[in-house]
Protein backbone atom coordinates (compact mmCIF):
# COMPACT_ATOMS: atom_id res chain seq x y z
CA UNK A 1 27.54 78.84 20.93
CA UNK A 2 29.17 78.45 17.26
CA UNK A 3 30.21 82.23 17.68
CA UNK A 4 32.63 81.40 20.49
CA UNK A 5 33.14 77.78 19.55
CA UNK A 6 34.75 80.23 15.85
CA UNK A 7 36.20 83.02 18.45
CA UNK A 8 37.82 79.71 20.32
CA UNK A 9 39.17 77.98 17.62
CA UNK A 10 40.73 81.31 16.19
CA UNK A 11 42.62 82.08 19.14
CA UNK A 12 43.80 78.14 19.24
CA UNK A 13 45.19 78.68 15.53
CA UNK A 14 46.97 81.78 16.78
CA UNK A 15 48.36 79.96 19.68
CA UNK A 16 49.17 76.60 17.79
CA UNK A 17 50.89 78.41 15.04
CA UNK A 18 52.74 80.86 17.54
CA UNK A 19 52.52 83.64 15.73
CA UNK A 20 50.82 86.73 16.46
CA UNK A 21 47.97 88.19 13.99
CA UNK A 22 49.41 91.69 14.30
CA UNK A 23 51.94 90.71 11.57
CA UNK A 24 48.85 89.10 9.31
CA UNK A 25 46.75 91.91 8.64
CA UNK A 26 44.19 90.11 7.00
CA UNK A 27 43.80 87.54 9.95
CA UNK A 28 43.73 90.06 12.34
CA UNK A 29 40.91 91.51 10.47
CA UNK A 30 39.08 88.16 10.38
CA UNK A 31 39.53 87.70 14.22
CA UNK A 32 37.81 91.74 14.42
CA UNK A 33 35.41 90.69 11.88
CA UNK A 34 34.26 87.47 13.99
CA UNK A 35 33.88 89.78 17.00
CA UNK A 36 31.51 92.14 14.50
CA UNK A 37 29.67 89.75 13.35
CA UNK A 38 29.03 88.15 16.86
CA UNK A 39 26.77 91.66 17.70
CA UNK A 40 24.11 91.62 15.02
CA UNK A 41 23.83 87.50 15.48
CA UNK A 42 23.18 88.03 18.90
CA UNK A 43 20.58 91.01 18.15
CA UNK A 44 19.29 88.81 15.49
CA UNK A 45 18.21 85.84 17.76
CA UNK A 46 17.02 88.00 20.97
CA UNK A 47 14.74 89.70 19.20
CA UNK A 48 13.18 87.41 17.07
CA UNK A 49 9.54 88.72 17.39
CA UNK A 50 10.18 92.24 16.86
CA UNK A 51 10.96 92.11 12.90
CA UNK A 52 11.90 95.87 12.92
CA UNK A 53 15.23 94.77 14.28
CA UNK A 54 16.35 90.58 13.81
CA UNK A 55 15.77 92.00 9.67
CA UNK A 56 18.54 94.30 9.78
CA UNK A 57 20.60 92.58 12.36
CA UNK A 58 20.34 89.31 10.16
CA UNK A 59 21.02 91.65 6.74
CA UNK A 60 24.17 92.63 8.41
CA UNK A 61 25.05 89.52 9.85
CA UNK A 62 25.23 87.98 6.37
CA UNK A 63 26.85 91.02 5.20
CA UNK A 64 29.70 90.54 7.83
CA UNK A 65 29.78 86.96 7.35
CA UNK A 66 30.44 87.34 3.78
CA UNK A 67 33.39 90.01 4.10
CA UNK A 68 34.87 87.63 6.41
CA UNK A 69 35.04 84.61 3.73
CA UNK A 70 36.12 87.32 1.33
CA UNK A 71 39.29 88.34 3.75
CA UNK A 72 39.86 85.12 4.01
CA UNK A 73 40.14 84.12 0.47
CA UNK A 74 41.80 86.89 -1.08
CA UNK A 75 44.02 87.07 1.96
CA UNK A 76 43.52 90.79 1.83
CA UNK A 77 41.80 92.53 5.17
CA UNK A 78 39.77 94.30 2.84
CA UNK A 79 37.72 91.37 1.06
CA UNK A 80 35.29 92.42 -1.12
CA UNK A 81 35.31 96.10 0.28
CA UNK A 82 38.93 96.44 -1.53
CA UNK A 83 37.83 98.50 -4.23
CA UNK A 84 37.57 101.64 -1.25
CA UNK A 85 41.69 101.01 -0.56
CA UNK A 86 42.15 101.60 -4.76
């Protein structure tokens, strides 16, 4: 529910600013980093008893959630994975 209530409110920004994120590479990576990080959530929750699976779906749900803060403070679509692009 908070995934699309994010996915929602992304697409609102988009539309309220008028302007579209193909121009803003680092928002457009946000927006493709929300929809990532939707997949392991979703894994996460469903399979809550078998720990063989909500462990690494939650480790990269975190992961995810962090490079998406990163992007979105350093403005840069690469976040904290920039030092691959140097």
């Amino acid at each position: 529910m908070v995934d699309t209530l994010l996915l929602i409110s992304a697409f609102a920004m988009i539309a309220l600013a008028d302007q579209v994120p193909v121009g803003m590479d680092w928002l457009s990576a946000k927006i493709a980093g929300l929809v990532v990080y939707i997949l392991p959530g979703i894994i996460a929750m469903h399979s809550a008893p078998v720990k063989s699976r909500s462990v690494p779906a939650f480790v990269a749900a975190v992961l995810v959630f962090c490079w998406i803060v990163s992007v979105a403070v350093s403005k840069s679509p690469w976040g904290f994975l920039s030092w691959v692009n140097s």
